[in-house]
Every structure is written in structure tokens, then in C-alpha cells.
C-alpha atoms as a PDB file:
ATOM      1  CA  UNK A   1    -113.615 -12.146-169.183  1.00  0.00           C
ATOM      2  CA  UNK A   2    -110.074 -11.980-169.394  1.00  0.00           C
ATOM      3  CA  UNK A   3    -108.681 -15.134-170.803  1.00  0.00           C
ATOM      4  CA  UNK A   4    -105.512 -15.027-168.059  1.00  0.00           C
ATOM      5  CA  UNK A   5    -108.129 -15.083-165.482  1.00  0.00           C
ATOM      6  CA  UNK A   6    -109.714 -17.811-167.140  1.00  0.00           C
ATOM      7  CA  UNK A   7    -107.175 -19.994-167.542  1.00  0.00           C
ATOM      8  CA  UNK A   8    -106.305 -19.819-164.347  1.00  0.00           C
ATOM      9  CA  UNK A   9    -109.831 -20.569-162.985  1.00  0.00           C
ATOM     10  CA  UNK A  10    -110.196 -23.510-165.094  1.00  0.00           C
ATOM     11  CA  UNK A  11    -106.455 -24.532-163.656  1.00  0.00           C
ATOM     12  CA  UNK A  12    -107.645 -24.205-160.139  1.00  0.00           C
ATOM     13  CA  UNK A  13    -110.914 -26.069-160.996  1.00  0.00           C
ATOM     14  CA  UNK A  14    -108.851 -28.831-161.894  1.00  0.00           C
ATOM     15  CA  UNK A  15    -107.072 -28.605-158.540  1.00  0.00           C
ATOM     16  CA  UNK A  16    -106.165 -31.449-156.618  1.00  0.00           C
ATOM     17  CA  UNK A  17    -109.331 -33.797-157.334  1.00  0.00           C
ATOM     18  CA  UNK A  18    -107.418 -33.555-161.461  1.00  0.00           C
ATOM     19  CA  UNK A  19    -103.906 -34.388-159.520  1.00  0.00           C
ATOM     20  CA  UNK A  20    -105.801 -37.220-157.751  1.00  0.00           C
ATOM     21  CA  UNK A  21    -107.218 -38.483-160.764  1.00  0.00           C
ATOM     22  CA  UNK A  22    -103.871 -38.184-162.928  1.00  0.00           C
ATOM     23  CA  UNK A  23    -101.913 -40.781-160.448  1.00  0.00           C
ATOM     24  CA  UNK A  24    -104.495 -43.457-160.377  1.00  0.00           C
ATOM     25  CA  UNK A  25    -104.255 -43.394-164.072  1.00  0.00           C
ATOM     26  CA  UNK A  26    -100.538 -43.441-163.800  1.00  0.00           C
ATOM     27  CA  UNK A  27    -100.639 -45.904-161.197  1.00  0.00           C
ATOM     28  CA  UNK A  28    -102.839 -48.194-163.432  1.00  0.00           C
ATOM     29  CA  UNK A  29    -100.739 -47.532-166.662  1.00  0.00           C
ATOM     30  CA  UNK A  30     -97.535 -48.284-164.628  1.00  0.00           C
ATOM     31  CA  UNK A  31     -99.047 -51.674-163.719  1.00  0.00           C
ATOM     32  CA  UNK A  32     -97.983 -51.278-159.813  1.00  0.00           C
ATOM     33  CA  UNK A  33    -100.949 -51.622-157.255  1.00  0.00           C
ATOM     34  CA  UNK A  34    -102.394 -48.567-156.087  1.00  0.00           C
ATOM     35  CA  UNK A  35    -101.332 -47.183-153.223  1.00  0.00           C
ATOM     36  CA  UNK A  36    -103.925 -44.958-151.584  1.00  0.00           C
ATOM     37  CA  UNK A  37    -101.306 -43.753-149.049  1.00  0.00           C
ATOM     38  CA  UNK A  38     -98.224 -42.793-151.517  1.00  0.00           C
ATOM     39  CA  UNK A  39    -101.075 -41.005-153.583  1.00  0.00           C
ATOM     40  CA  UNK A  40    -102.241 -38.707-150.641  1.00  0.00           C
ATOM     41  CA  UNK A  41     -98.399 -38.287-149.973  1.00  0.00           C
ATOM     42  CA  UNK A  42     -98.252 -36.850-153.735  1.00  0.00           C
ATOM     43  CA  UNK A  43    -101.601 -34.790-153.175  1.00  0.00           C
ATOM     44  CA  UNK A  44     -99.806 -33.387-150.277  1.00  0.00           C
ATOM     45  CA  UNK A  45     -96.498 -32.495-152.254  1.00  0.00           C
ATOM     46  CA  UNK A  46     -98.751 -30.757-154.923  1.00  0.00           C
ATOM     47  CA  UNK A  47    -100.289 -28.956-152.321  1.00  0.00           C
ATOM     48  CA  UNK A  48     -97.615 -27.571-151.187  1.00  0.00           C
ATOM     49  CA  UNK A  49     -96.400 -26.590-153.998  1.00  0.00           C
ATOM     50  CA  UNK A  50     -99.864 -25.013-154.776  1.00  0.00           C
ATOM     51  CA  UNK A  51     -98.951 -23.173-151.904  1.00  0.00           C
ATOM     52  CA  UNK A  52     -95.671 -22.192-152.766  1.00  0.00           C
ATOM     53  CA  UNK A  53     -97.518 -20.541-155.917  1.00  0.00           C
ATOM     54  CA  UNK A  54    -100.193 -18.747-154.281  1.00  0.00           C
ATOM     55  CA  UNK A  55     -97.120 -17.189-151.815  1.00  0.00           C
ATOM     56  CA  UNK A  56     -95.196 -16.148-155.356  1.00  0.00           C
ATOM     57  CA  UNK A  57     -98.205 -15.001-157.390  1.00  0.00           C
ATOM     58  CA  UNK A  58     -99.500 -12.574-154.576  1.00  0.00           C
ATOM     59  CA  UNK A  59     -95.975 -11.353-154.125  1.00  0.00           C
ATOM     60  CA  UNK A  60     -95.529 -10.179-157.700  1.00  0.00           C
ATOM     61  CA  UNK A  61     -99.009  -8.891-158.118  1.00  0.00           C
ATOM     62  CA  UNK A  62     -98.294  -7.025-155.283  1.00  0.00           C
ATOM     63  CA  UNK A  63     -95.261  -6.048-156.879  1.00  0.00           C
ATOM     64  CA  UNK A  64     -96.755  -4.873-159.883  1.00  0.00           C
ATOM     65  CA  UNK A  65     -99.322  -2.830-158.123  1.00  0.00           C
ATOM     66  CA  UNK A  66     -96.251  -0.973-156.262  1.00  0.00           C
ATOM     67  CA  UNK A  67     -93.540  -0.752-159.333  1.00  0.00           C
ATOM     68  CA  UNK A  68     -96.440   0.604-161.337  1.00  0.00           C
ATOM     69  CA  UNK A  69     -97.098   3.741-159.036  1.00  0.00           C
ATOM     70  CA  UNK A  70    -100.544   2.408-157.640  1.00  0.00           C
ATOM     71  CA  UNK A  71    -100.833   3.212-154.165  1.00  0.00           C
ATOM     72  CA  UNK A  72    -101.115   0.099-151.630  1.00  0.00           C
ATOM     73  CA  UNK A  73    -102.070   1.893-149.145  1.00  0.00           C
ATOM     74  CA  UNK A  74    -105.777   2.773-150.588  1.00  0.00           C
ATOM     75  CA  UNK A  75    -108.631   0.576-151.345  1.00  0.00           C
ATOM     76  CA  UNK A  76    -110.082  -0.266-154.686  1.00  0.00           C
ATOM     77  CA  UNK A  77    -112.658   2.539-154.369  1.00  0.00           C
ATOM     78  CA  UNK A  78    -110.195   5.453-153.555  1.00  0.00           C
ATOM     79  CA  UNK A  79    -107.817   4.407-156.352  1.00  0.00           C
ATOM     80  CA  UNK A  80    -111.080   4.296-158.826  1.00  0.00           C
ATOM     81  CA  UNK A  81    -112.326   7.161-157.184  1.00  0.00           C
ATOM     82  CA  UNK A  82    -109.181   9.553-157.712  1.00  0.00           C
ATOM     83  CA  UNK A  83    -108.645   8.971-161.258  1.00  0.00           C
ATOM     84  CA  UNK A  84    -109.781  11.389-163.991  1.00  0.00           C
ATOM     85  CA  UNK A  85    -111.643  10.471-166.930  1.00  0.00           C
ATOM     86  CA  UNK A  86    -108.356  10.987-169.097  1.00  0.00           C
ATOM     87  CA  UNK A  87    -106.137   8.677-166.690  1.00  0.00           C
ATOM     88  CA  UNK A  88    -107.016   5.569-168.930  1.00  0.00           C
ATOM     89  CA  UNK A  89    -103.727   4.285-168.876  1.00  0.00           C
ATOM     90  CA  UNK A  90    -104.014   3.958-164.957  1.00  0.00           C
ATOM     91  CA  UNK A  91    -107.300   2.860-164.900  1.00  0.00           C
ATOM     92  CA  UNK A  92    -106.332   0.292-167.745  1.00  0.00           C
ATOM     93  CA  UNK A  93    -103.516  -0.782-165.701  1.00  0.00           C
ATOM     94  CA  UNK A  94    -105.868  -1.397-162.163  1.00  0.00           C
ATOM     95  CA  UNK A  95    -108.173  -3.322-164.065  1.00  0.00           C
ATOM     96  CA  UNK A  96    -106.144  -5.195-165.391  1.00  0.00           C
ATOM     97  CA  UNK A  97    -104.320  -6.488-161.643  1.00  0.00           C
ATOM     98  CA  UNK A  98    -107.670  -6.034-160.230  1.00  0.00           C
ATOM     99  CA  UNK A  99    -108.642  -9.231-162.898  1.00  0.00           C
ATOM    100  CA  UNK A 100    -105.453 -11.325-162.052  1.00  0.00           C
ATOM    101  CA  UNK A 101    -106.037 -10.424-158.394  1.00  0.00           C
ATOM    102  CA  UNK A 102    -109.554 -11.644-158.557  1.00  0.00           C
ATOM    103  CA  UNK A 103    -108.063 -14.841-160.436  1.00  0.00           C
ATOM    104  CA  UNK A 104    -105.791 -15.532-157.370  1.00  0.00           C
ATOM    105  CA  UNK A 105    -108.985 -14.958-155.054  1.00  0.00           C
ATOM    106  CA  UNK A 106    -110.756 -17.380-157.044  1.00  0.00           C
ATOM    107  CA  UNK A 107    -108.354 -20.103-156.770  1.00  0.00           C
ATOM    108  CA  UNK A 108    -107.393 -19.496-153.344  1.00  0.00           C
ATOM    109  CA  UNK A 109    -111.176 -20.062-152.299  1.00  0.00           C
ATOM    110  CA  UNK A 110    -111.380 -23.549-154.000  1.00  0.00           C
ATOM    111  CA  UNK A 111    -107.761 -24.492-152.641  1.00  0.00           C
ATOM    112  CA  UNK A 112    -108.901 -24.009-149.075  1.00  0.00           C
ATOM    113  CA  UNK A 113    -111.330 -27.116-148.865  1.00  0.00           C
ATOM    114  CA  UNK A 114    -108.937 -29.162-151.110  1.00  0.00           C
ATOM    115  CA  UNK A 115    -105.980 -28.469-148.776  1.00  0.00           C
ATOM    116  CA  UNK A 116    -108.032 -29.017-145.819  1.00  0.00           C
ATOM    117  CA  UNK A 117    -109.089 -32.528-147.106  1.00  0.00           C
ATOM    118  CA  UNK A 118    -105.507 -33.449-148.012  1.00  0.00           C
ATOM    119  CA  UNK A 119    -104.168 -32.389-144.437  1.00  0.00           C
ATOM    120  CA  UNK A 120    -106.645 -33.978-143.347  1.00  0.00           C
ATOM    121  CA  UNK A 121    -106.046 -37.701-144.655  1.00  0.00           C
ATOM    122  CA  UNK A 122    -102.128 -37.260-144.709  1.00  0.00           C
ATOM    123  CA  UNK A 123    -102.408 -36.109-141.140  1.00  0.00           C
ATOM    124  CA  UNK A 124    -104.188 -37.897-138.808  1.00  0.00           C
ATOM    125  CA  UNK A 125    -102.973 -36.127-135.670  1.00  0.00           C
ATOM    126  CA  UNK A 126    -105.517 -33.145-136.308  1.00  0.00           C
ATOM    127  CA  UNK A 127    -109.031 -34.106-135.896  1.00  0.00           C
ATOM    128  CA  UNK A 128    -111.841 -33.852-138.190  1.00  0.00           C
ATOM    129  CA  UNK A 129    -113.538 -31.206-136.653  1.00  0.00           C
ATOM    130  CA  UNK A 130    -110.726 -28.917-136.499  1.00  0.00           C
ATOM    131  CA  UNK A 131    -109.652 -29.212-139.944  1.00  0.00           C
ATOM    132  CA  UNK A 132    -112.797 -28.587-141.203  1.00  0.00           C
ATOM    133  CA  UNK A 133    -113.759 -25.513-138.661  1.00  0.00           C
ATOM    134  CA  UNK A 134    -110.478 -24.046-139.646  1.00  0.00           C
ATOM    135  CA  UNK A 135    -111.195 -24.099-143.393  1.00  0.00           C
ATOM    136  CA  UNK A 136    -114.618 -23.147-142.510  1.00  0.00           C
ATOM    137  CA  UNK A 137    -113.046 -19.747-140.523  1.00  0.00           C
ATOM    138  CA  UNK A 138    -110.564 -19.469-143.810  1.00  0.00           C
ATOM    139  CA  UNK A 139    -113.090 -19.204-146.240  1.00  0.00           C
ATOM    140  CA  UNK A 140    -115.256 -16.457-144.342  1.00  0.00           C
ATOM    141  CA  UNK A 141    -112.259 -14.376-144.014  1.00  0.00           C
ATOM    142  CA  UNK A 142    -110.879 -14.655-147.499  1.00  0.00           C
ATOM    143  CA  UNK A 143    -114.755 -13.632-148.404  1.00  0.00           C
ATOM    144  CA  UNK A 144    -114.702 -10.623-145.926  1.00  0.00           C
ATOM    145  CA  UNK A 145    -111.265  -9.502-147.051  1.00  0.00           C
ATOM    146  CA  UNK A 146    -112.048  -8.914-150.859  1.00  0.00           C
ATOM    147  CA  UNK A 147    -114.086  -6.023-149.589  1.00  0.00           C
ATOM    148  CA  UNK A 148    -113.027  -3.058-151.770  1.00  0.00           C
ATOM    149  CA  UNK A 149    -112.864  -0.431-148.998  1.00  0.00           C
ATOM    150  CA  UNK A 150    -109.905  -2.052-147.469  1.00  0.00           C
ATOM    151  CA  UNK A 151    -106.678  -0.774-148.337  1.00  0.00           C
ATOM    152  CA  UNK A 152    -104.731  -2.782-150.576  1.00  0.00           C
ATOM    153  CA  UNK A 153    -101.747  -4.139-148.673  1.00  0.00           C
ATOM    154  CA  UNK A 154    -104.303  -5.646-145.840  1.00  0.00           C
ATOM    155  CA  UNK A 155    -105.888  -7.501-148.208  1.00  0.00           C
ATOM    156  CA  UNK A 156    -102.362  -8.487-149.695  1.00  0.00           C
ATOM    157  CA  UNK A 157    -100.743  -9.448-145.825  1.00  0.00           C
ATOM    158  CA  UNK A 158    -104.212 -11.450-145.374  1.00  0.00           C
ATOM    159  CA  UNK A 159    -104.362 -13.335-148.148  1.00  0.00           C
ATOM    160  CA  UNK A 160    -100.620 -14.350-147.299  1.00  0.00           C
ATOM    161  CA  UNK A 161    -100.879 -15.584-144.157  1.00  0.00           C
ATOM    162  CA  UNK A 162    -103.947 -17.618-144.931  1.00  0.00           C
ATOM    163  CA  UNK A 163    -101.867 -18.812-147.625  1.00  0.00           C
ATOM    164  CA  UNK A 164     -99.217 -19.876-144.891  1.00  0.00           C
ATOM    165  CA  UNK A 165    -101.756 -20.954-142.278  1.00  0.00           C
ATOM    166  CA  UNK A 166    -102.295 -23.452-145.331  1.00  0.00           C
ATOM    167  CA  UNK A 167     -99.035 -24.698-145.794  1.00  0.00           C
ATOM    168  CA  UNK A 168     -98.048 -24.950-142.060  1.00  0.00           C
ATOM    169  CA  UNK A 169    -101.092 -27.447-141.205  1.00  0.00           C
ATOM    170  CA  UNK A 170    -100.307 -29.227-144.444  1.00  0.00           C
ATOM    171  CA  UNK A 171     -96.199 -29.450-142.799  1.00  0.00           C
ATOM    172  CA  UNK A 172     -98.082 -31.067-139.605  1.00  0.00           C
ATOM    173  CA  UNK A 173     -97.586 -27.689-137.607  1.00  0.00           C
ATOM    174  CA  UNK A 174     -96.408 -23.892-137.162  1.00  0.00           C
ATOM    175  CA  UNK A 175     -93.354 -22.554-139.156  1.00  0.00           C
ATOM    176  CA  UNK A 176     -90.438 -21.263-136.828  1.00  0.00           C
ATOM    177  CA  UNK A 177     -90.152 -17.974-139.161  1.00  0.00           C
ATOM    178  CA  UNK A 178     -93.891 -17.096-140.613  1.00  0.00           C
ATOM    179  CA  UNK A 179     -91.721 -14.054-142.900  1.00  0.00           C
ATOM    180  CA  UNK A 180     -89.669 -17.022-144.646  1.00  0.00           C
ATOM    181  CA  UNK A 181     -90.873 -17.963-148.082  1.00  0.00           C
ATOM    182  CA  UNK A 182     -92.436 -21.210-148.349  1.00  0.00           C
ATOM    183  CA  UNK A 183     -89.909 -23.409-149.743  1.00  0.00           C
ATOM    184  CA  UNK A 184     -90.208 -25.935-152.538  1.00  0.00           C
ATOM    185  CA  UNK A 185     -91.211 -29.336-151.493  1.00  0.00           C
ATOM    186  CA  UNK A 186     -88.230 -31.573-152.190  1.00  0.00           C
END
């Protein structure tokens, strides 16, 4: 395994539950009393900032994919399929997003739940059910995506906007512009 792809596993592993866990030790060490609501607010702000990364990440790999020549418009198995046994370097090159794309995949499956859960307790206006139904419906779809028959950029614009369905119910609602870039939480 690719230690890249590890690393950022293990990072998304550590996810929010780690972020949780850091402030009630900071909390503690600081001395002040812990404040279950300020804490969620700080879950939320890493969150979105999770978010923010996700958004970035996915934009570059797709921007490696395209400034190295690999067509976005073909799946996986036509890119695989098309290159000779002496094309190495290009083969050595797809693997190699392929692994970082997988890492994103990875993370973005574990983040789904945690951000649901966060919007969830910072947000009381959306009920349970819904929350949970939507992450439910976010998590099939990010499975059915990674399907490699499916042309590249699909996969890229679907991962995206589940990325930004993510951050708009974590905001408490819908985004006037869905093509800005989500913005750093201040």
C-alpha cells in the first residue's frame, strides 16, 4: 500500500471522534468547564473545513489527471485498457492517482456519518430521520460511483457535489451559488 494513501486513511480514521477527543482534553487542561455546546460548535468548524479539503483535494487530483494527458472523459477500464505494455510511464502515472483517488474515496466514506452526526447535534432544525436517511442515500451513491466503467469526470462532478451537499446541511441550508468554492470557515 502506498504510504500517501495510508497516511491519509489513518488521518481520516482519526476524523472528528480524534477532534472531539482533543478539546475535552484541552478543555480539561485549560481548567474551564466543559462546554458540550462550544465543542460541537468546534466539531462543526472542523467539519467544514474537512469539507473545504475534500472540495481542494478532488480539484487537484482532477487536475493532475488532466495536466498529465489522461483522458477524463474515459473510465478506469478504457484508460487501462488502451495502454500498451511499453506505456509504463502512463500506466505508472494512473496508478499512482488511481491510489490517491481511492485515498480521497476512503475518507470521504467515513466523513459522511461523522458530518451527518455533527449537523445533526449543531442543528436541531433538521430531524433525525432526515439526517440520517440523507447520509444513508450519500453513502450508497459514493459506493455506486467508484464503479470503474464510469467515465472519469462523473465520478469527479459526483463526488463534488456530495462533498457540497455536505457542507451546505452542515451551513444549516442550500448555498446561493453551488459552482462557488467552499470558503474557509472564519
Amino acid at each position: 500500500m502506498d504510504i500517501g494513501v495510508l497516511l491519509g486513511t489513518t488521518s481520516s480514521a482519526i476524523g472528528l471522534a480524534g477532534k472531539f477527543a482533543e478539546l475535552v482534553k484541552q478543555t480539561e487542561r485549560q481548567g474551564h468547564e466543559c462546554r458540550l455546546y462550544d465543542m460541537i460548535l468546534d466539531l462543526k468548524k472542523s467539519a467544514i473545513i474537512l469539507c473545504r479539503d475534500f472540495n481542494d483535494e478532488l480539484q487537484e487530483i482532477n487536475s493532475e489527471f488532466f495536466s498529465s494527458g489522461i483522458d477524463v472523459g474515459k473510465s478506469l477500464n478504457q484508460l487501462h485498457e488502451e495502454l500498451d505494455w511499453y506505456s509504463f510511464l502512463t500506466k505508472a502515472k494512473i496508478s499512482s492517482y488511481e491510489k490517491k483517488f481511492r485515498s480521497i474515496y476512503e475518507r470521504l466514506c467515513g466523513f459522511i456519518d461523522d458530518a451527518a452526526a455533527v449537523a445533526i447535534c449543531s442543528d436541531n432544525k433538521e430531524p433525525l430521520g432526515c439526517a440520517l436517511r440523507l447520509a444513508t442515500e450519500r453513502s450508497k451513491e459514493l459506493a455506486d460511483i467508484l464503479d470503474p466503467d464510469v467515465p472519469l469526470y462523473e465520478i469527479f462532478e459526483r463526488m463534488l457535489i456530495i462533498v457540497r451537499e455536505i457542507y451546505e446541511q452542515l451551513q444549516g441550508g442550500q448555498n446561493q451559488n453551488p459552482q462557488d468554492p467552499i470558503p474557509v470557515y472564519a
